[in-house]
N, C-alpha and C. Protein backbone atom coordinates (compact mmCIF):
# COMPACT_ATOMS: atom_id res chain seq x y z
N UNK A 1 -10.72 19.50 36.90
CA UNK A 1 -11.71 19.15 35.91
C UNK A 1 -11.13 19.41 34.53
N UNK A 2 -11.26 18.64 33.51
CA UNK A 2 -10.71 18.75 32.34
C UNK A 2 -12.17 19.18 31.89
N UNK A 3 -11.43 20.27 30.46
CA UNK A 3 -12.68 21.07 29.73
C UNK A 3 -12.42 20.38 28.55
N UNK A 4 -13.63 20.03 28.19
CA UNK A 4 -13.15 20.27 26.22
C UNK A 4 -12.60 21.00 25.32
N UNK A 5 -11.79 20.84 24.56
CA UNK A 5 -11.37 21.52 23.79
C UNK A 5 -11.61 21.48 22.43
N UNK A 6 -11.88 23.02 21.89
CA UNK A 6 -12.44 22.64 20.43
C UNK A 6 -11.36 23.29 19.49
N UNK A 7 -11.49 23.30 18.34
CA UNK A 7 -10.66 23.11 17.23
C UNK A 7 -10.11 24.65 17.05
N UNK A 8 -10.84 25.50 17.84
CA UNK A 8 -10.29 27.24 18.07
C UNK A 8 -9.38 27.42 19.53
N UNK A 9 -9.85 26.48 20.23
CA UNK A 9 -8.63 26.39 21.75
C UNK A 9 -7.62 25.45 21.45
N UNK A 10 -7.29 24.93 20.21
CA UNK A 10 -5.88 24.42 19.83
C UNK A 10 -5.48 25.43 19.00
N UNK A 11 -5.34 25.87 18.14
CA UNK A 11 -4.79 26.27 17.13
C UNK A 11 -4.92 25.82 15.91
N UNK A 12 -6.54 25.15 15.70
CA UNK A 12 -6.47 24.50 14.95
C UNK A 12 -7.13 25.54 13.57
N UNK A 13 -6.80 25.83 12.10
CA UNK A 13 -7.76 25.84 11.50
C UNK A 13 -8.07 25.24 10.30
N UNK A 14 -9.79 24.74 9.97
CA UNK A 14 -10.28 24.32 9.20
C UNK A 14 -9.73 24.31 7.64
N UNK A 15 -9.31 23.67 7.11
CA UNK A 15 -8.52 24.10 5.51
C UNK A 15 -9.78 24.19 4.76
N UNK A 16 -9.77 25.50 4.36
CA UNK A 16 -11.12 26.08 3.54
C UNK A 16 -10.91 26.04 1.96
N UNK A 17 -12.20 24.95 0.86
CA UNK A 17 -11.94 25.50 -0.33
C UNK A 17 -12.15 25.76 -0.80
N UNK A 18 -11.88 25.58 -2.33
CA UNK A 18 -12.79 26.75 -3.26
C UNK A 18 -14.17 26.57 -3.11
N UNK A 19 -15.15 25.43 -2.78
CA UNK A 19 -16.48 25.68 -2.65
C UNK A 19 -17.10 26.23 -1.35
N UNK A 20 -15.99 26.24 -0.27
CA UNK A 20 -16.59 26.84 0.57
C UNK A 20 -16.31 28.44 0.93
N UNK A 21 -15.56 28.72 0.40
CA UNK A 21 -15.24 30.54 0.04
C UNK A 21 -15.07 30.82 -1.30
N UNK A 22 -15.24 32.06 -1.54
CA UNK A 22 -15.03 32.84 -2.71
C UNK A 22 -13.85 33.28 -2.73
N UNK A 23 -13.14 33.37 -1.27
CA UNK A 23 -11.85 34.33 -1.19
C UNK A 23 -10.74 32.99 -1.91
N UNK A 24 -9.75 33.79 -2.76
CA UNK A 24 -8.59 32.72 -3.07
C UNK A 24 -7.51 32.70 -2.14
N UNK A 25 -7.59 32.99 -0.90
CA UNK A 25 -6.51 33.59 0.13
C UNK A 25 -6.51 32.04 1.02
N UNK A 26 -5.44 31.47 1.23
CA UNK A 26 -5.42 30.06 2.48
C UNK A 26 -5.55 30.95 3.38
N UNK A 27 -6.05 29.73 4.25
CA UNK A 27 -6.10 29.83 5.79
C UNK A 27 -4.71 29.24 6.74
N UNK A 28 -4.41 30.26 7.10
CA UNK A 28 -2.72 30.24 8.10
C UNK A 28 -3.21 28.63 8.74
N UNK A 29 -1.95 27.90 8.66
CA UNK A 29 -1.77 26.69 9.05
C UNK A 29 -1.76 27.18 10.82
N UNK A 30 -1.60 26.05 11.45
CA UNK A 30 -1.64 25.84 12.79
C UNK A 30 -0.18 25.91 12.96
N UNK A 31 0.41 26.44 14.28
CA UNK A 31 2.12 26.60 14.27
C UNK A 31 2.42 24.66 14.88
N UNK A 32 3.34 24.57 14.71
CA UNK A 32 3.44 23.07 14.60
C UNK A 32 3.49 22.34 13.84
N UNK A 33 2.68 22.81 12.02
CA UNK A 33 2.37 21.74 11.41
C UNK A 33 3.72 21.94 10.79
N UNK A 34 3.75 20.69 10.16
CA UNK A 34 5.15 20.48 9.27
C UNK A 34 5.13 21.17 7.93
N UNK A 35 3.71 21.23 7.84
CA UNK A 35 3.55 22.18 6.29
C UNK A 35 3.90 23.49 6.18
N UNK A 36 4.02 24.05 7.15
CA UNK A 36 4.01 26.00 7.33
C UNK A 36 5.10 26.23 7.62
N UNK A 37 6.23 25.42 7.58
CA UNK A 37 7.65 25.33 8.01
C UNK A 37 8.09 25.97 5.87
N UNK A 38 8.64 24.77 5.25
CA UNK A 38 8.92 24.88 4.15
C UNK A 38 8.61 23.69 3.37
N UNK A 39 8.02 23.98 2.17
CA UNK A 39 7.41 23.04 1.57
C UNK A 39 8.87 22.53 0.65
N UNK A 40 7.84 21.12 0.43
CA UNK A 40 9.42 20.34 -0.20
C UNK A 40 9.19 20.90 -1.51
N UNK A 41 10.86 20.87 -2.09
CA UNK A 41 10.73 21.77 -3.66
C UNK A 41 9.91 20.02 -4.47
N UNK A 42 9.22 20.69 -5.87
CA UNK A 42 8.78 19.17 -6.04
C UNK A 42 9.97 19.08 -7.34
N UNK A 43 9.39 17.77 -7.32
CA UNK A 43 10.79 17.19 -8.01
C UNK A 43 10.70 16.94 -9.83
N UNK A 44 11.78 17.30 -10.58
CA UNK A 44 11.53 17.72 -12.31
C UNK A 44 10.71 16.42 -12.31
N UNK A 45 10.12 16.58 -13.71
CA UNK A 45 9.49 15.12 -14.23
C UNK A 45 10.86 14.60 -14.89
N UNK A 46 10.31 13.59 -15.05
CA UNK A 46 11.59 12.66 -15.54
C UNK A 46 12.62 11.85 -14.51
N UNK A 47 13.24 12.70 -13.26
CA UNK A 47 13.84 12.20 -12.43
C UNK A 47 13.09 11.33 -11.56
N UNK A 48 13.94 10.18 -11.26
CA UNK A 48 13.20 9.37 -10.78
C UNK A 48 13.37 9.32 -8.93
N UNK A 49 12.49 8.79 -8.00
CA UNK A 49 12.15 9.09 -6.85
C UNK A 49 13.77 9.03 -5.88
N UNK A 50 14.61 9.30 -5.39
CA UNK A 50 15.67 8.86 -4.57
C UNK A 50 15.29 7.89 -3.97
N UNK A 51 14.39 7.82 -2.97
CA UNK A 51 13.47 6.90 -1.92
C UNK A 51 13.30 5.81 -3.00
N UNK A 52 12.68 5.51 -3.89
CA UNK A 52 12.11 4.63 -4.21
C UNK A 52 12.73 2.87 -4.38
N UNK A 53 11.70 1.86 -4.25
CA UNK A 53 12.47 0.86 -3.82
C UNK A 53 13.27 0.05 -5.04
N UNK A 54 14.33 -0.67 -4.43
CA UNK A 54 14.68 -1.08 -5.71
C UNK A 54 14.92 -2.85 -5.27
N UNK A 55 15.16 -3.65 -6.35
CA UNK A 55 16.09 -4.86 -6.58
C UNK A 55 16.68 -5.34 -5.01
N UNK A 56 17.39 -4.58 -4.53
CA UNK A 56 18.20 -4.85 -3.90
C UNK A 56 17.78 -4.15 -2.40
N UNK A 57 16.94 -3.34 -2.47
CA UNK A 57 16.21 -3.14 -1.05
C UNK A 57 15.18 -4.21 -1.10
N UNK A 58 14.51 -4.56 -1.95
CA UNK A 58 13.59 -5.97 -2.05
C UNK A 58 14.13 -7.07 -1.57
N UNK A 59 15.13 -7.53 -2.07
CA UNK A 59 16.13 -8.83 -1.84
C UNK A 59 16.49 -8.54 -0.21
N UNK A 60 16.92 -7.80 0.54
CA UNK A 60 17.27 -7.27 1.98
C UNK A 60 16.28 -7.29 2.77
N UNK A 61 15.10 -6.65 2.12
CA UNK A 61 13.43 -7.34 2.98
C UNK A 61 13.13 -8.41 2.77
N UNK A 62 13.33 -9.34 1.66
CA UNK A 62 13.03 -10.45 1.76
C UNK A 62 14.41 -11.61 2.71
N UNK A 63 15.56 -10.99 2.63
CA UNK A 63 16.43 -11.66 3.55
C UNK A 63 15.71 -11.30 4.76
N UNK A 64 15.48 -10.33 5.25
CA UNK A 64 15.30 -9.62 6.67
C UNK A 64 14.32 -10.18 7.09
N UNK A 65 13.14 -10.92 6.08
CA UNK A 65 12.02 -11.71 6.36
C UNK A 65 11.89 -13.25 6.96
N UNK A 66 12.90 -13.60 6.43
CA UNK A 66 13.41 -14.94 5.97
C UNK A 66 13.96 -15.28 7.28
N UNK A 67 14.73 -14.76 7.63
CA UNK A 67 15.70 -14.49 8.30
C UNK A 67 14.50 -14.98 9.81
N UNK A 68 13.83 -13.69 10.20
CA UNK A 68 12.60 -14.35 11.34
C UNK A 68 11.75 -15.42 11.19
N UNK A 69 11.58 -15.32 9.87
CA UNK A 69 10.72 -16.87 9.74
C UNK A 69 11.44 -18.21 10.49
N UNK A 70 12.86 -17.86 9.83
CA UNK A 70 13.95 -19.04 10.39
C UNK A 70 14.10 -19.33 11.51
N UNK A 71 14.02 -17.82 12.49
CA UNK A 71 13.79 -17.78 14.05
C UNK A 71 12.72 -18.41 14.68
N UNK A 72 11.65 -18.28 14.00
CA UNK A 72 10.28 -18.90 14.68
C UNK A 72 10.37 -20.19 14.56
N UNK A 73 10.40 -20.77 13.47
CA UNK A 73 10.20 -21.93 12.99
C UNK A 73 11.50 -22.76 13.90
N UNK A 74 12.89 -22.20 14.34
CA UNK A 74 13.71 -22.91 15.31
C UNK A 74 12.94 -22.87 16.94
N UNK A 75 12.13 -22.15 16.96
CA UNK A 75 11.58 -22.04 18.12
C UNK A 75 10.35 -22.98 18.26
N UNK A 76 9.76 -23.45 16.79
CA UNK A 76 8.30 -24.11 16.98
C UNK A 76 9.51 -25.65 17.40
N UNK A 77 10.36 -25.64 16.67
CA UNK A 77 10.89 -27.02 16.03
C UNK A 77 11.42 -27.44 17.78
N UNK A 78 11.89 -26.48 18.67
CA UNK A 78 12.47 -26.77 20.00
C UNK A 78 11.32 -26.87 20.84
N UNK A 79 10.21 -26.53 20.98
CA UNK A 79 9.13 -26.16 21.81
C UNK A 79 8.29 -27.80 21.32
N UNK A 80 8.48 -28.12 20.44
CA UNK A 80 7.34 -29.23 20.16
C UNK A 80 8.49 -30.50 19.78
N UNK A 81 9.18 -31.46 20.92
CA UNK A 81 10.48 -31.92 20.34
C UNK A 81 9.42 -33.53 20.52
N UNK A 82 8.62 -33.72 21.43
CA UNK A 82 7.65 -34.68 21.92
C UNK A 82 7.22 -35.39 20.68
N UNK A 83 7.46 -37.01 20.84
CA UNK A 83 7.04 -37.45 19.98
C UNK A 83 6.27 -38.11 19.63
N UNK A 84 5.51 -38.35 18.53
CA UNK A 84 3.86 -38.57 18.33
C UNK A 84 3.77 -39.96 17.70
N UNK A 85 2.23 -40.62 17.34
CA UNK A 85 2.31 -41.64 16.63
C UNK A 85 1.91 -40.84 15.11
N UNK A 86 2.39 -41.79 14.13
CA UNK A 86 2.24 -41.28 13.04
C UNK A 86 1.72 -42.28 12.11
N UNK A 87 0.44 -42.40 11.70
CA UNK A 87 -0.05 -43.45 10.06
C UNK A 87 -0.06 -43.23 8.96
N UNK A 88 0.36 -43.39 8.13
CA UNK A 88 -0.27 -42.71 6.84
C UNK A 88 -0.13 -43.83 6.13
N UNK A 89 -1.23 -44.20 5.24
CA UNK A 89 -1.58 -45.21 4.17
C UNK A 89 -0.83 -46.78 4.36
N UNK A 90 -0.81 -47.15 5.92
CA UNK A 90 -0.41 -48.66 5.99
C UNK A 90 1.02 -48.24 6.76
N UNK A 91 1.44 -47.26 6.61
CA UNK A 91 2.75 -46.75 7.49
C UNK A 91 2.70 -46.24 8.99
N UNK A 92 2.94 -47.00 9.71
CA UNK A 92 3.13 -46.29 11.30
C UNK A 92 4.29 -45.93 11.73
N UNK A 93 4.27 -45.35 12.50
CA UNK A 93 5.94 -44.58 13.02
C UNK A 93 5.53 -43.54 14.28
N UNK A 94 6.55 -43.34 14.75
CA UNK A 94 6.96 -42.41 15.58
C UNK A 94 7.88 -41.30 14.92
N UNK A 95 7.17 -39.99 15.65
CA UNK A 95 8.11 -38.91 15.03
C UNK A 95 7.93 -37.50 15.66
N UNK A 96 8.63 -36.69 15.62
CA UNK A 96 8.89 -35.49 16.53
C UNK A 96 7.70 -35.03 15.97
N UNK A 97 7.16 -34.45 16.62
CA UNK A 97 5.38 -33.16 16.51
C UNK A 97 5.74 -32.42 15.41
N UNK A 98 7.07 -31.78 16.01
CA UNK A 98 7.12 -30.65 14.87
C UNK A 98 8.10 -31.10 13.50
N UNK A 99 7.93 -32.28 13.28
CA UNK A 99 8.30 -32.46 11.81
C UNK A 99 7.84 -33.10 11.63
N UNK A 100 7.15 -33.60 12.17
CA UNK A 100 5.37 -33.79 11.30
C UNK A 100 4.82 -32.83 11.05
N UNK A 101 4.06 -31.77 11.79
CA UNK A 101 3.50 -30.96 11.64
C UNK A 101 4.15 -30.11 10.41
N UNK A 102 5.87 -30.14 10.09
CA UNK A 102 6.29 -29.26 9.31
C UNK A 102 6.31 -29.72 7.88
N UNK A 103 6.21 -31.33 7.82
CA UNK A 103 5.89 -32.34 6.67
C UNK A 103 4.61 -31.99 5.93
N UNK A 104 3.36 -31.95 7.40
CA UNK A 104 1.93 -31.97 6.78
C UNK A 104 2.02 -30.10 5.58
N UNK A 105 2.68 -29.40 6.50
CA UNK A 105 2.72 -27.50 6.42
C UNK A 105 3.90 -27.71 4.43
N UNK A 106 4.27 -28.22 4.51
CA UNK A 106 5.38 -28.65 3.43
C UNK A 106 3.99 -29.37 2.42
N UNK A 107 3.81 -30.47 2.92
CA UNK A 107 2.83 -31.20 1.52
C UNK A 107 1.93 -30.38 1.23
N UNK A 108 0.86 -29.40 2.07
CA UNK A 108 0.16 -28.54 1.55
C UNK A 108 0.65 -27.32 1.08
N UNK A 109 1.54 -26.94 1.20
CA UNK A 109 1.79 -25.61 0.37
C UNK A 109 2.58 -25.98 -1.21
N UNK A 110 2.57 -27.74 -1.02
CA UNK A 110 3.52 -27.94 -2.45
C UNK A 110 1.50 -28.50 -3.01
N UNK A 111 0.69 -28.86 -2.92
CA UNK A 111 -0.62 -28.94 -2.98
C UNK A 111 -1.25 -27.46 -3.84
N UNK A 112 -0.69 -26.60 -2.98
CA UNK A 112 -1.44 -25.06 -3.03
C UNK A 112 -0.37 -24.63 -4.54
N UNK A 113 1.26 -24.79 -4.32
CA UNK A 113 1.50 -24.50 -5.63
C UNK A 113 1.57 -24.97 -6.59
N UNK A 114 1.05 -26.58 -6.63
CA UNK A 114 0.95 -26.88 -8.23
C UNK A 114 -0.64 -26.50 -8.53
N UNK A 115 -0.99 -26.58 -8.04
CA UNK A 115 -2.55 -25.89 -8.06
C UNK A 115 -2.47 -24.24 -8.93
N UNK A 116 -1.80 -23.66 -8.17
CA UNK A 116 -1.82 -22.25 -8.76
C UNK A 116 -1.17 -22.42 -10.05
N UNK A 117 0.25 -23.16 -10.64
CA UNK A 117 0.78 -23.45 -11.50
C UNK A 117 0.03 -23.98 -12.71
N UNK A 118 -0.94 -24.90 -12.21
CA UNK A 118 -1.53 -25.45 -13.43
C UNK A 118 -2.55 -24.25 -14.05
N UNK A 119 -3.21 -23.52 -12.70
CA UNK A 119 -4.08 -22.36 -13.45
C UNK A 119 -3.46 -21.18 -14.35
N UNK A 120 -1.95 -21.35 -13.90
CA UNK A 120 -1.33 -19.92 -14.65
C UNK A 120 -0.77 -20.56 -15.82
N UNK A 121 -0.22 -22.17 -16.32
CA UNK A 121 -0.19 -22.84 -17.52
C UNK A 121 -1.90 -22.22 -18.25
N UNK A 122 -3.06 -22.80 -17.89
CA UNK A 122 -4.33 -22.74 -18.45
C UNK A 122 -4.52 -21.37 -19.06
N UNK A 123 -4.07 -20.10 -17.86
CA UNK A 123 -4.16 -19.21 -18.64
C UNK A 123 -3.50 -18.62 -19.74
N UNK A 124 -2.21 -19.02 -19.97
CA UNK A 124 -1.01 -18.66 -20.55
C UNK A 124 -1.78 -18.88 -22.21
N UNK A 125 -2.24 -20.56 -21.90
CA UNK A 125 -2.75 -21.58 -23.14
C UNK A 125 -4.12 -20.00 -23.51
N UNK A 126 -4.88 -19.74 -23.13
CA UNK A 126 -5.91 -18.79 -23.34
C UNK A 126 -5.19 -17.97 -24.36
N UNK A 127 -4.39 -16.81 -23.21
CA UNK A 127 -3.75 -16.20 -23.80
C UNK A 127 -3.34 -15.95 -25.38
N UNK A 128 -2.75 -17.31 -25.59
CA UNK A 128 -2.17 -17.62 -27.26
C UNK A 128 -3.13 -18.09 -28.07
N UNK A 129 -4.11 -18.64 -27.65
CA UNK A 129 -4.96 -18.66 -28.74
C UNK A 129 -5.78 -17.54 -28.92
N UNK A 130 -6.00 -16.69 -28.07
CA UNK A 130 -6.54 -15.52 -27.91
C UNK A 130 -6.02 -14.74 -29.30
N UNK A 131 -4.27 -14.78 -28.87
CA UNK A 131 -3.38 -13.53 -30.14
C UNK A 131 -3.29 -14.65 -31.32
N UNK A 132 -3.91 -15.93 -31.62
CA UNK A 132 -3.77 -16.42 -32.62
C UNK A 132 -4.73 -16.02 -33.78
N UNK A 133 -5.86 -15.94 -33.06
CA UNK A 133 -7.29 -15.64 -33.59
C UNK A 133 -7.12 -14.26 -34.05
């Protein structure tokens, strides 16, 4: 039979604070935690993070991204080789599924970015008359 266990049959204790005691004394961490080991020294102001991302870890995630997209998309392009009828505006044809499908995925995202383009021209135009005034 398994018992329950409560937060005093682990080793667990409650981190108590200033509104709930008067005492300024912590409460002993639980053995295990990573905190009661040694705390990290913190770091001067001014220096900047080691970890932190840069230029060129960006560019490597975006290769590293790219990179699977390229994988899938060789996999949609082999999986769907079957070929379809195709109309558009007085034009008929035959053509592989997946370059059609990658034509239609292509005209709408060039749809979606002149769209966004013209709104970030409109705002730009705001902008300057804004600092003209």
């Amino acid at each position: 039979m398994i018992e329950p266990c409560g937060p005093a049959q682990v080793g667990y204790a409650p981190h108590v604070t200033s509104a709930d005691s008067t005492s300024s004394a912590q409460e002993p961490r639980p053995e295990g935690d990573p905190g009661s080991e040694h705390e990290a020294p913190a770091r001067p102001a001014g220096q900047p993070d080691p970890l932190r991302g840069s230029r060129t870890s960006g560019f490597w995630s975006a290769v590293l991204l790219l990179v699977v997209l390229l994988l899938l998309l060789a996999v949609f392009i082999l999986q769907n080789t079957q070929k379809v009828e195709v109309s558009f505006f007085g034009w008929d044809g035959h053509a592989p599924l997946a370059a059609t499908l990658l034509l239609a995925a292509v005209a709408g995202a060039a749809v979606v970015a002149s769209a966004g383009a013209l709104r970030i021209l409109q705002l730009r135009r705001r902008v300057k008359r804004g600092r003209k005034s």
